[in-house]
Protein backbone atom coordinates (compact mmCIF):
# COMPACT_ATOMS: atom_id res chain seq x y z
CA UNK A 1 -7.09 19.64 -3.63
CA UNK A 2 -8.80 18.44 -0.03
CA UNK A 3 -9.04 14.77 1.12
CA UNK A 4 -13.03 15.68 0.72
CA UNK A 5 -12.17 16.12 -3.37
CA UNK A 6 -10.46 13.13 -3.18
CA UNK A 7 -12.97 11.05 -1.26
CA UNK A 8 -15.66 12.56 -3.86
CA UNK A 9 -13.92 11.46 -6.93
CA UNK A 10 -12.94 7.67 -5.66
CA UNK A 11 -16.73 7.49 -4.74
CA UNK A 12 -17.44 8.25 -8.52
CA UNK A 13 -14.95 6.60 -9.75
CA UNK A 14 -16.34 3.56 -8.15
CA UNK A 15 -20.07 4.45 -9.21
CA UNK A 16 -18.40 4.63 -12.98
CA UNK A 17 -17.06 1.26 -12.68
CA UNK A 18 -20.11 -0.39 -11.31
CA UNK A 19 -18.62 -0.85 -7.58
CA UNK A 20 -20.23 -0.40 -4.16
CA UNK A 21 -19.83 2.80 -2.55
CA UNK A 22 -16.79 2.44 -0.25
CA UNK A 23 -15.30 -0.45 -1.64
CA UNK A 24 -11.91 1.16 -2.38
CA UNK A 25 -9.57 1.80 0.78
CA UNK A 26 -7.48 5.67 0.82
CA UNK A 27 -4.22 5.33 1.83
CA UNK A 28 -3.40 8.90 2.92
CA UNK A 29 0.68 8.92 2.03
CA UNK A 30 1.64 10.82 4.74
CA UNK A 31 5.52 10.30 4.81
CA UNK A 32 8.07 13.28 4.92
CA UNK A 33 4.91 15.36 5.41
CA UNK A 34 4.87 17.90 8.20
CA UNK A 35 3.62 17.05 11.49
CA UNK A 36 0.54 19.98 11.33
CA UNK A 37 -0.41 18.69 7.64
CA UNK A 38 -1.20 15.16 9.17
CA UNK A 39 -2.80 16.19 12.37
CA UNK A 40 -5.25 18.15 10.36
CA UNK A 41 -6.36 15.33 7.99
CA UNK A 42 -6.68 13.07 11.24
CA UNK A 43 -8.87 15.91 12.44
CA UNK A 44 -11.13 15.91 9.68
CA UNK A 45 -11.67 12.09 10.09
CA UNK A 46 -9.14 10.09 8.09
CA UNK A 47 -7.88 6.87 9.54
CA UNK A 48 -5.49 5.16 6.97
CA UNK A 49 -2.03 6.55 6.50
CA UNK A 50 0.69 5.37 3.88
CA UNK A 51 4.15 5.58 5.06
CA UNK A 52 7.67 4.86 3.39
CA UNK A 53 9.96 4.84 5.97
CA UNK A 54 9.66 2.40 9.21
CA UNK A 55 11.89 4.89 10.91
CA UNK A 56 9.64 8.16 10.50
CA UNK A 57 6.65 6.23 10.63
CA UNK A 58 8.05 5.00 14.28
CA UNK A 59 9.02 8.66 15.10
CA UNK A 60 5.59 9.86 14.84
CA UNK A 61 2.74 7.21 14.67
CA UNK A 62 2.57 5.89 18.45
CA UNK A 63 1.80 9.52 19.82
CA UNK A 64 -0.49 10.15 17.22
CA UNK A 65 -2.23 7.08 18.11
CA UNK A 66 -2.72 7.83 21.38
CA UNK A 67 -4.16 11.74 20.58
CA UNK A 68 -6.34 10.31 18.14
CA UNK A 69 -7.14 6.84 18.62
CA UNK A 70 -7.56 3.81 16.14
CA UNK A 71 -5.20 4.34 12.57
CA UNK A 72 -4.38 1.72 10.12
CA UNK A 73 -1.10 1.93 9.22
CA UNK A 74 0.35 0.83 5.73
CA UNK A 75 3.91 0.29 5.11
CA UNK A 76 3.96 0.74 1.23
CA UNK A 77 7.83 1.97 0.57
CA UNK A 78 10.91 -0.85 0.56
CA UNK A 79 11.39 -2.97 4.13
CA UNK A 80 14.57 -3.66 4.92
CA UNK A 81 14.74 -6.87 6.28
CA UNK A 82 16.47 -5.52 9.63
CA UNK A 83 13.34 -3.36 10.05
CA UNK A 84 10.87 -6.24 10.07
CA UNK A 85 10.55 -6.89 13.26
CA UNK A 86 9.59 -2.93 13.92
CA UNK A 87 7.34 -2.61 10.71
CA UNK A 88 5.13 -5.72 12.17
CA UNK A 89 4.75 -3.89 15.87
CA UNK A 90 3.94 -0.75 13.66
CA UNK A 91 2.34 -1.47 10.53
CA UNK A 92 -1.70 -3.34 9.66
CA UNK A 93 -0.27 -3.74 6.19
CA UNK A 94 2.47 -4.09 4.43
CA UNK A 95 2.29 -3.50 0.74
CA UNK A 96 6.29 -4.39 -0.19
CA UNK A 97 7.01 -8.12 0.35
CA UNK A 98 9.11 -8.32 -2.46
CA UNK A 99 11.74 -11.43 -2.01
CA UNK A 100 12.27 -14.64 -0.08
CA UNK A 101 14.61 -13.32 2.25
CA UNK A 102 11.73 -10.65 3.30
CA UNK A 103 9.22 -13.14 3.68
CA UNK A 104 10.55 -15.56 5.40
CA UNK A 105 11.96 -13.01 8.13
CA UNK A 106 8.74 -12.05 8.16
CA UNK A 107 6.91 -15.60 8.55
CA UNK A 108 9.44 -16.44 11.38
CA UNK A 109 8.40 -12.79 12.98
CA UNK A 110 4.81 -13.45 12.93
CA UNK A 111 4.98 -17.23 14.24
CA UNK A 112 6.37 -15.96 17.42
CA UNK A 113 4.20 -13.16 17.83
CA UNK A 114 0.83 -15.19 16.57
CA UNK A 115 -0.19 -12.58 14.03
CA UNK A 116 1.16 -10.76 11.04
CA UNK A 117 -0.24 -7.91 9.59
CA UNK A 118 -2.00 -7.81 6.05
CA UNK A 119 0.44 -8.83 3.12
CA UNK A 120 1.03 -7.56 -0.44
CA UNK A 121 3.34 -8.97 -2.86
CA UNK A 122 4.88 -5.61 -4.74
CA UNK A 123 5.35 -6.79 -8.57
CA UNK A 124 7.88 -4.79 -10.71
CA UNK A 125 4.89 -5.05 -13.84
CA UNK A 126 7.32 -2.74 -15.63
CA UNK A 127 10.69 -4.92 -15.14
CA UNK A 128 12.69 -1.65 -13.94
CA UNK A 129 15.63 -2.79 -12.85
CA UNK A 130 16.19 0.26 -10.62
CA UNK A 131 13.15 -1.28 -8.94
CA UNK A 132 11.69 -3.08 -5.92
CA UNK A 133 9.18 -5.79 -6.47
CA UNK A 134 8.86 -9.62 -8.61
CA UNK A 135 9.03 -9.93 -12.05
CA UNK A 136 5.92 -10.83 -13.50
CA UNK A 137 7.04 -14.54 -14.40
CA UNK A 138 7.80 -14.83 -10.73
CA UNK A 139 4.78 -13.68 -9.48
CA UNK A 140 2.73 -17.58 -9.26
CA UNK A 141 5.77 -19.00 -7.60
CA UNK A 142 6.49 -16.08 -4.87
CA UNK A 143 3.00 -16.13 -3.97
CA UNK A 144 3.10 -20.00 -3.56
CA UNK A 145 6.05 -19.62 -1.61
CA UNK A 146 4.80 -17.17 0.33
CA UNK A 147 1.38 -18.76 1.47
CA UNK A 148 3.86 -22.57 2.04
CA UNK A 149 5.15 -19.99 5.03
CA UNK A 150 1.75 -19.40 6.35
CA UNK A 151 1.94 -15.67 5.12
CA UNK A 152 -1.67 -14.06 5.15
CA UNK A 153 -0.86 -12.65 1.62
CA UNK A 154 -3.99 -10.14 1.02
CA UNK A 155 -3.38 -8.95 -2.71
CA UNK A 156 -0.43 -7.30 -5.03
CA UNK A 157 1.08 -4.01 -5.32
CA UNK A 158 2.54 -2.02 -8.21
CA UNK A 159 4.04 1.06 -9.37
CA UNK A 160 4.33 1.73 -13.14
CA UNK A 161 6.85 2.99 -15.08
CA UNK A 162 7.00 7.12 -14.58
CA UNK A 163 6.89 7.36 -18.45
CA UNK A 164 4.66 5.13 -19.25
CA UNK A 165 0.81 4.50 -19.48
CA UNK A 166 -0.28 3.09 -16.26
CA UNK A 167 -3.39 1.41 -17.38
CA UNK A 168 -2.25 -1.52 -18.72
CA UNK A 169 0.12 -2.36 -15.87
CA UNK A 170 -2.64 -2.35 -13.61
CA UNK A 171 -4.83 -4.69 -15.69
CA UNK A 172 -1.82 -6.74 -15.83
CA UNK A 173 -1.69 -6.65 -11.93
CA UNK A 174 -5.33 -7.62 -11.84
CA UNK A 175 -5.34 -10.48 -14.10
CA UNK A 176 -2.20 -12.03 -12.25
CA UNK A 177 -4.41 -11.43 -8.51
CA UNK A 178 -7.00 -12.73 -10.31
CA UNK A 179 -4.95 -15.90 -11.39
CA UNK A 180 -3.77 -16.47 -8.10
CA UNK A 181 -7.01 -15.84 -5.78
CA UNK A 182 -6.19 -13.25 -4.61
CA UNK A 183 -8.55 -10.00 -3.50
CA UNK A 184 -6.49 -6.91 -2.90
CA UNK A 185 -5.33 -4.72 -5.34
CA UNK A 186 -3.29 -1.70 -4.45
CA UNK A 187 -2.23 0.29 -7.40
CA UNK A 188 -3.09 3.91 -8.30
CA UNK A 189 -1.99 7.31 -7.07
CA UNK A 190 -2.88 11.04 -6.99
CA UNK A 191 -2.11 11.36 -11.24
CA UNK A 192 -3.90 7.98 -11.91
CA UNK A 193 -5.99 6.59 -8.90
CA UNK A 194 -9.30 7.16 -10.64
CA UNK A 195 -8.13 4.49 -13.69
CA UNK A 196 -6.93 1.91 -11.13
CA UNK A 197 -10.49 2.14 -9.59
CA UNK A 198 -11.62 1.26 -12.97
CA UNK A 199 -9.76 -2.24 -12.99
CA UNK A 200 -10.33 -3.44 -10.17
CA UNK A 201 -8.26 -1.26 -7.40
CA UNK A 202 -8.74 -2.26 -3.55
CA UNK A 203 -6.24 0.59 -2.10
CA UNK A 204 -5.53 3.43 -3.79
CA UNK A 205 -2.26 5.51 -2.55
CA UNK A 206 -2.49 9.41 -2.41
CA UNK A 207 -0.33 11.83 -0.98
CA UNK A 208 0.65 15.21 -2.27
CA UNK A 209 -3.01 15.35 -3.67
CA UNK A 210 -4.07 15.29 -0.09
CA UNK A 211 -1.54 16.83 1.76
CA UNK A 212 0.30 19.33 -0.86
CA UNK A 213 3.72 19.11 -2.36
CA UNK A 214 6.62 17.15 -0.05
CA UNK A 215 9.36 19.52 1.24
CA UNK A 216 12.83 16.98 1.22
CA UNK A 217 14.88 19.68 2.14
């Protein structure tokens, strides 16, 4: 599959579901992808990149920044807290703000630089305890919490269960944004993006669709 594929089935995905053309943001999940794979979706004209890893992302971003110009950056796999203060020089958005610890490292990092990137709270909708993210239950309180630190929370993440249905885990992540006023919604990914566009999704997170199968090696 081609980002153009992609970019062709979010757009009617979105027609399907009644939304305006463009509303829903691809995050291209570039991490542990080879360095010629990325250049060439850059060259055809994509500007939003996913990564996992503050460390790779800091290996390889600021030069391709400079070749190419203007990217949005999303930090969507765990932040260590240690690696704040690099994800917020780095990163537009971060996706995994997760626990108290994280966000208040991060609302004392942003008060002394004056801004802070876009913020999503990742909820564990699944209650994996091999998992990152709030427990649903949590999810009104961590939220509150995090806006009493001045955090410019955007929206929620999620990632369902592997074995299970995704569809009702993101109506459950829409109903709790909804609950809490909040707009963005990222959720969905190359097996299941076109159902989160469906319910509501804001950011949809693709990688191996775009950019072929990851080599860990």
């Amino acid at each position: 599959m081609s980002l153009t594929d992609i970019l062709s089935r979010m757009r009617g995905a979105e027609r399907l579901a009644g939304r305006d053309e463009g509303s829903v943001t691809l995050v291209a999940v570039s991490k542990v992808q080879p360095l010629e794979r990325v250049e060439a979706v850059l060259a055809e004209g994509h500007r939003v990149f996913g990564e996992n890893y503050v460390q790779e992302a800091a290996g390889k971003w600021p030069a391709l920044r400079e070749r190419f110009g203007t990217v949005e950056l999303h930090m969507i796999g765990p932040l260590q807290t240690n690696k704040a203060k690099v994800a917020l020089d780095l990163f537009d958005a971060i996706h995994t703000v997760d626990r108290p610890s994280l966000a208040e490292k991060l609302a004392r990092l942003a008060e002394a630089r004056g801004t802070c990137p876009e913020l999503f709270v990742q909820v564990n909708t699944g209650e994996e305890p091999q998992k990152a993210g709030v427990l649903p239950d949590e999810v009104d309180g961590f939220v509150a919490r995090c806006r009493a630190l001045g955090l410019p929370v955007r929206g929620l993440m999620c990632i369902p269960p592997e074995d299970e249905e995704s569809t009702p885990h993101f109506a459950t992540l829409a109903g709790m944004a909804e609950r809490n006023g909040l707009t963005g919604l990222s959720m969905g990914m190359s097996a299941d993006f076109e159902a989160a566009i469906a319910l509501g999704a804001t950011h949809v997170r693709v990688g191996s669709a775009i950019f072929g199968a990851r080599d860990y090696g």
